[in-house]
N, C-alpha and C. Protein backbone atom coordinates (compact mmCIF):
# COMPACT_ATOMS: atom_id res chain seq x y z
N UNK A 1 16.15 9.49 4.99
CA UNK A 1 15.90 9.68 3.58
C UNK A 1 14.58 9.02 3.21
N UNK A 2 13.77 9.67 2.31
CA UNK A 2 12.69 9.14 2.13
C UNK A 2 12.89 8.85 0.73
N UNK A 3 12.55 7.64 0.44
CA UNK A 3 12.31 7.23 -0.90
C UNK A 3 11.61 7.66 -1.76
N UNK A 4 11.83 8.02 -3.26
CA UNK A 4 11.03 8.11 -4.24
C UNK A 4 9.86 7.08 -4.77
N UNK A 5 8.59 7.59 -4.87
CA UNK A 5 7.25 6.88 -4.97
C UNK A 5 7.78 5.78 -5.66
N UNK A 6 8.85 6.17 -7.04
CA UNK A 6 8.93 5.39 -8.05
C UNK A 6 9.87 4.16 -7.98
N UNK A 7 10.71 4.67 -7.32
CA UNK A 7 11.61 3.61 -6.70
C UNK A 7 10.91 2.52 -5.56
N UNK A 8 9.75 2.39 -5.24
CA UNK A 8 8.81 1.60 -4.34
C UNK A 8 8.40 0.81 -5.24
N UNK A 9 7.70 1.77 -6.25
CA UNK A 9 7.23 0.57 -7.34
C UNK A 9 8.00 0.04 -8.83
N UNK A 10 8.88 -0.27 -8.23
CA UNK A 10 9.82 -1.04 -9.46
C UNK A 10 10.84 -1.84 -8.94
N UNK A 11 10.73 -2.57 -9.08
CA UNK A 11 11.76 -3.78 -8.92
C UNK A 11 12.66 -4.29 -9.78
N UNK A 12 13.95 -4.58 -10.12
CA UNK A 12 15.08 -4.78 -11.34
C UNK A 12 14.85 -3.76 -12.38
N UNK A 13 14.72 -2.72 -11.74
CA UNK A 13 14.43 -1.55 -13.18
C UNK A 13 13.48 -1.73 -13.95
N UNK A 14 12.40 -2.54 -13.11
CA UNK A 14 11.20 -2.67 -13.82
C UNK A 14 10.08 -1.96 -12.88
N UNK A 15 9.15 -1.30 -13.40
CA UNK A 15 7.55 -0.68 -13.14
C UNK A 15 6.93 -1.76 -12.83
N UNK A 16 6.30 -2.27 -11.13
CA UNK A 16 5.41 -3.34 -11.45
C UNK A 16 4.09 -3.05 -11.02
N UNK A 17 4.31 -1.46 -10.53
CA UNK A 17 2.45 -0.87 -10.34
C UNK A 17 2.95 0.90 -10.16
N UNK A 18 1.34 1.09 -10.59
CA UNK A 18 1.88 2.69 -11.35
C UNK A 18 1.22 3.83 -9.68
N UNK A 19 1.76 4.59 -9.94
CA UNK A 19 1.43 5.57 -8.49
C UNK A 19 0.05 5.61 -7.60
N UNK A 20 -1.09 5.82 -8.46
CA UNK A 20 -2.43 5.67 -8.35
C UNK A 20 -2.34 3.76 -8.01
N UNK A 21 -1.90 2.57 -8.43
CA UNK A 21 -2.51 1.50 -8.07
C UNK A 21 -1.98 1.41 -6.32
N UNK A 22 -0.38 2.13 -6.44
CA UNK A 22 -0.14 2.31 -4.44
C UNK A 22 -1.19 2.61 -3.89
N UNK A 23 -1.25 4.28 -4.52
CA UNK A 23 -2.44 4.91 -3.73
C UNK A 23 -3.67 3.75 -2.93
N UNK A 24 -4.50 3.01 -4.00
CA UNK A 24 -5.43 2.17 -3.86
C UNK A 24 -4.71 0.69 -2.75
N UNK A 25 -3.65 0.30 -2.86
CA UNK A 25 -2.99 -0.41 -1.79
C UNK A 25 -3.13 0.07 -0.43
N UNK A 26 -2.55 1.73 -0.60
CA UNK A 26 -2.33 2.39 1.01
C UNK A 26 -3.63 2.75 1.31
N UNK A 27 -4.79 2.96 1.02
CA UNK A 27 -5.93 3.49 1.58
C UNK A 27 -6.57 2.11 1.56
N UNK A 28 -6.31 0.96 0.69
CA UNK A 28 -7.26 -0.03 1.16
C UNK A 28 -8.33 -0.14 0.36
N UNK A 29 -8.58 0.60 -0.77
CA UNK A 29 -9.53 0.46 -1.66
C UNK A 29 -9.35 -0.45 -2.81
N UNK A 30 -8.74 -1.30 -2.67
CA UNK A 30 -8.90 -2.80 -3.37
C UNK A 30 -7.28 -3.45 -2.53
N UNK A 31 -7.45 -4.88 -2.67
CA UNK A 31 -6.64 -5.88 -2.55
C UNK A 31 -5.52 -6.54 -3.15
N UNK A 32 -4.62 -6.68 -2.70
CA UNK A 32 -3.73 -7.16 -3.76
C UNK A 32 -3.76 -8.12 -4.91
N UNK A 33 -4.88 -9.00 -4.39
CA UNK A 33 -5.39 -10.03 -4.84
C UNK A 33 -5.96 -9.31 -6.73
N UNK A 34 -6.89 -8.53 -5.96
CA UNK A 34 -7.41 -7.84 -7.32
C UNK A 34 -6.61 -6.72 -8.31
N UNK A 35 -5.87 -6.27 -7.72
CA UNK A 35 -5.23 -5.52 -8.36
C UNK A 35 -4.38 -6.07 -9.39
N UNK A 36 -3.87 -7.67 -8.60
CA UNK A 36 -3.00 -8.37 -9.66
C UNK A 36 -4.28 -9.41 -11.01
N UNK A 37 -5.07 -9.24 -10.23
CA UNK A 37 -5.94 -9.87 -11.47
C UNK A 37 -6.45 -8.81 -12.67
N UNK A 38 -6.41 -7.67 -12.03
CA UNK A 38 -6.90 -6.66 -13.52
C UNK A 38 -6.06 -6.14 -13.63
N UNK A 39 -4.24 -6.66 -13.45
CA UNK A 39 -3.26 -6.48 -14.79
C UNK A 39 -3.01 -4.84 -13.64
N UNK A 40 -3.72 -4.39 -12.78
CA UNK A 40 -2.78 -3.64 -12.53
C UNK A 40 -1.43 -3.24 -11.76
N UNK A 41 -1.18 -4.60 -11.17
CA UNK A 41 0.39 -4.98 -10.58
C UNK A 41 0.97 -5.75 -11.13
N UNK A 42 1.83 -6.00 -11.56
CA UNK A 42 2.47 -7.01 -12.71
C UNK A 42 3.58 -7.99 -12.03
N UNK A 43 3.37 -8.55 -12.04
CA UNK A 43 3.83 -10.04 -11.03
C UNK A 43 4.72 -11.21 -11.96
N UNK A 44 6.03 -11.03 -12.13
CA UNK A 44 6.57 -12.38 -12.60
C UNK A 44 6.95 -12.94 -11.43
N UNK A 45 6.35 -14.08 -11.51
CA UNK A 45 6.15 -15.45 -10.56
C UNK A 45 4.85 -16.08 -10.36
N UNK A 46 5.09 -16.47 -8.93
CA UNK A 46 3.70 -17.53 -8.39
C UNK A 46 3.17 -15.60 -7.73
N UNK A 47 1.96 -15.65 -8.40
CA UNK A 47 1.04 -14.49 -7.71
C UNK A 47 0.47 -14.75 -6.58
N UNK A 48 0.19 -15.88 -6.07
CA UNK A 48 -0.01 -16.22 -4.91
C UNK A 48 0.79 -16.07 -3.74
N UNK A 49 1.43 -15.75 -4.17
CA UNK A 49 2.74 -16.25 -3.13
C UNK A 49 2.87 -14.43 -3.03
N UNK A 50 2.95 -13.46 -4.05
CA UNK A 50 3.02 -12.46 -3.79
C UNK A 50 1.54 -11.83 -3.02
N UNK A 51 0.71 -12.27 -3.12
CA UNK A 51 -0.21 -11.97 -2.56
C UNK A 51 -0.05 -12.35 -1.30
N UNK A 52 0.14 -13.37 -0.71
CA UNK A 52 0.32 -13.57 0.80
C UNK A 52 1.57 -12.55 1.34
N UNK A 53 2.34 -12.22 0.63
CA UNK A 53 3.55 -11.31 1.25
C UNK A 53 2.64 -10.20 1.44
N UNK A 54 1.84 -9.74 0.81
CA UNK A 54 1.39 -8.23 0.48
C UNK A 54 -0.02 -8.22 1.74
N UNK A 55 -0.22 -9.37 1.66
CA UNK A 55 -1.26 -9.43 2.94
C UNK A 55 -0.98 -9.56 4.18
N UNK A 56 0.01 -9.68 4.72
CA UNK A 56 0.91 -9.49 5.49
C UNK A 56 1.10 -8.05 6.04
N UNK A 57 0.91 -6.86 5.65
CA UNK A 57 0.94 -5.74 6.20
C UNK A 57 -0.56 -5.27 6.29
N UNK A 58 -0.55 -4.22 7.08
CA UNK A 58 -1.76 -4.01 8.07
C UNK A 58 -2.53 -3.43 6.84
N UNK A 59 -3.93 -3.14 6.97
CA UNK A 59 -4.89 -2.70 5.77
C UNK A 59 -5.14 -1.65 6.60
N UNK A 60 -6.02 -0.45 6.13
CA UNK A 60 -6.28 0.94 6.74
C UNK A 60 -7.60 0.41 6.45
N UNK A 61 -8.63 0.59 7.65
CA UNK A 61 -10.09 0.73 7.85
C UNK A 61 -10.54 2.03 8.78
N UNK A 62 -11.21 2.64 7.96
CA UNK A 62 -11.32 3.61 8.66
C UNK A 62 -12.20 3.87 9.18
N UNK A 63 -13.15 2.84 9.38
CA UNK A 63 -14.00 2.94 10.73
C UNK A 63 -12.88 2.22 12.20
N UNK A 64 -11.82 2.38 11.84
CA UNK A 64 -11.30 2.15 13.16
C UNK A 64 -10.31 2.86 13.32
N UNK A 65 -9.94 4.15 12.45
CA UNK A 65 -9.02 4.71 12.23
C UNK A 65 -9.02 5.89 14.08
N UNK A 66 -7.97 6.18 14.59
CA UNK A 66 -8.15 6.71 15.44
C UNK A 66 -7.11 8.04 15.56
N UNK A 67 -8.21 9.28 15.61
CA UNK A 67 -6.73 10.52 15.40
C UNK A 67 -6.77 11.25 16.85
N UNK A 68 -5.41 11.31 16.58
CA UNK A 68 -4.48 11.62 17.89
C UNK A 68 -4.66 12.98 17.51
N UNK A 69 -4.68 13.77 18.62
CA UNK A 69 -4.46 15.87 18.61
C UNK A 69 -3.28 15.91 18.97
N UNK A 70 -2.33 16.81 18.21
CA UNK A 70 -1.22 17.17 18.50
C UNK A 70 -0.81 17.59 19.83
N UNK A 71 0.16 17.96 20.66
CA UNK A 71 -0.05 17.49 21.80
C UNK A 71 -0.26 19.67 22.32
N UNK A 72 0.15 20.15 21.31
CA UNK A 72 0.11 21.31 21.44
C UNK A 72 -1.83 21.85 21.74
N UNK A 73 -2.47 21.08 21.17
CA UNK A 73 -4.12 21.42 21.57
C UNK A 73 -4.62 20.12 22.45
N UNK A 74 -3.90 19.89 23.07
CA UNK A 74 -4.21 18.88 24.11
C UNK A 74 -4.60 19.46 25.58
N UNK A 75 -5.70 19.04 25.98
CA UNK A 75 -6.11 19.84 27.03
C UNK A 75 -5.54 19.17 28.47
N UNK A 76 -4.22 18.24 28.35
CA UNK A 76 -3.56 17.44 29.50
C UNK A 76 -1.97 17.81 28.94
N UNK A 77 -1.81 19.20 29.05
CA UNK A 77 -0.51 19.92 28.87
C UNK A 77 0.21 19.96 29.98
């Protein structure tokens, strides 16, 4: 089962970042750090502390991104 976007971002039946601020999480185009400073993740607690959880998973750079060919156009069939 795959989860609903919206159900990722809400916690106690609360909204604590809107679809587009994921987006910017999963591609890596800003930090958690910043996102919670311009109000666009909403954090009750120590923000720090959520920030080290959130830094904790891998970041996407895509100068190191590496794509695999399906194995169907693979020339070691």
């Amino acid at each position: 089962m795959i989860p609903k976007v919206e159900n990722l971002l809400s916690f106690a039946g609360k909204t604590v970042a809107s679809g587009e601020t994921w987006a910017k999480l999963y591609v890596s185009q800003a930090t958690p750090g910043e996102l919670i400073k311009g109000g666009e993740i909403d954090v009750t607690g120590d923000a720090a502390e959520a920030v080290r959880l959130m830094d904790l998973f891998d970041q996407y750079i895509p100068e190191k991104a590496v794509v695999v060919p399906p194995a169907a156009f693979s020339s070691q069939r």
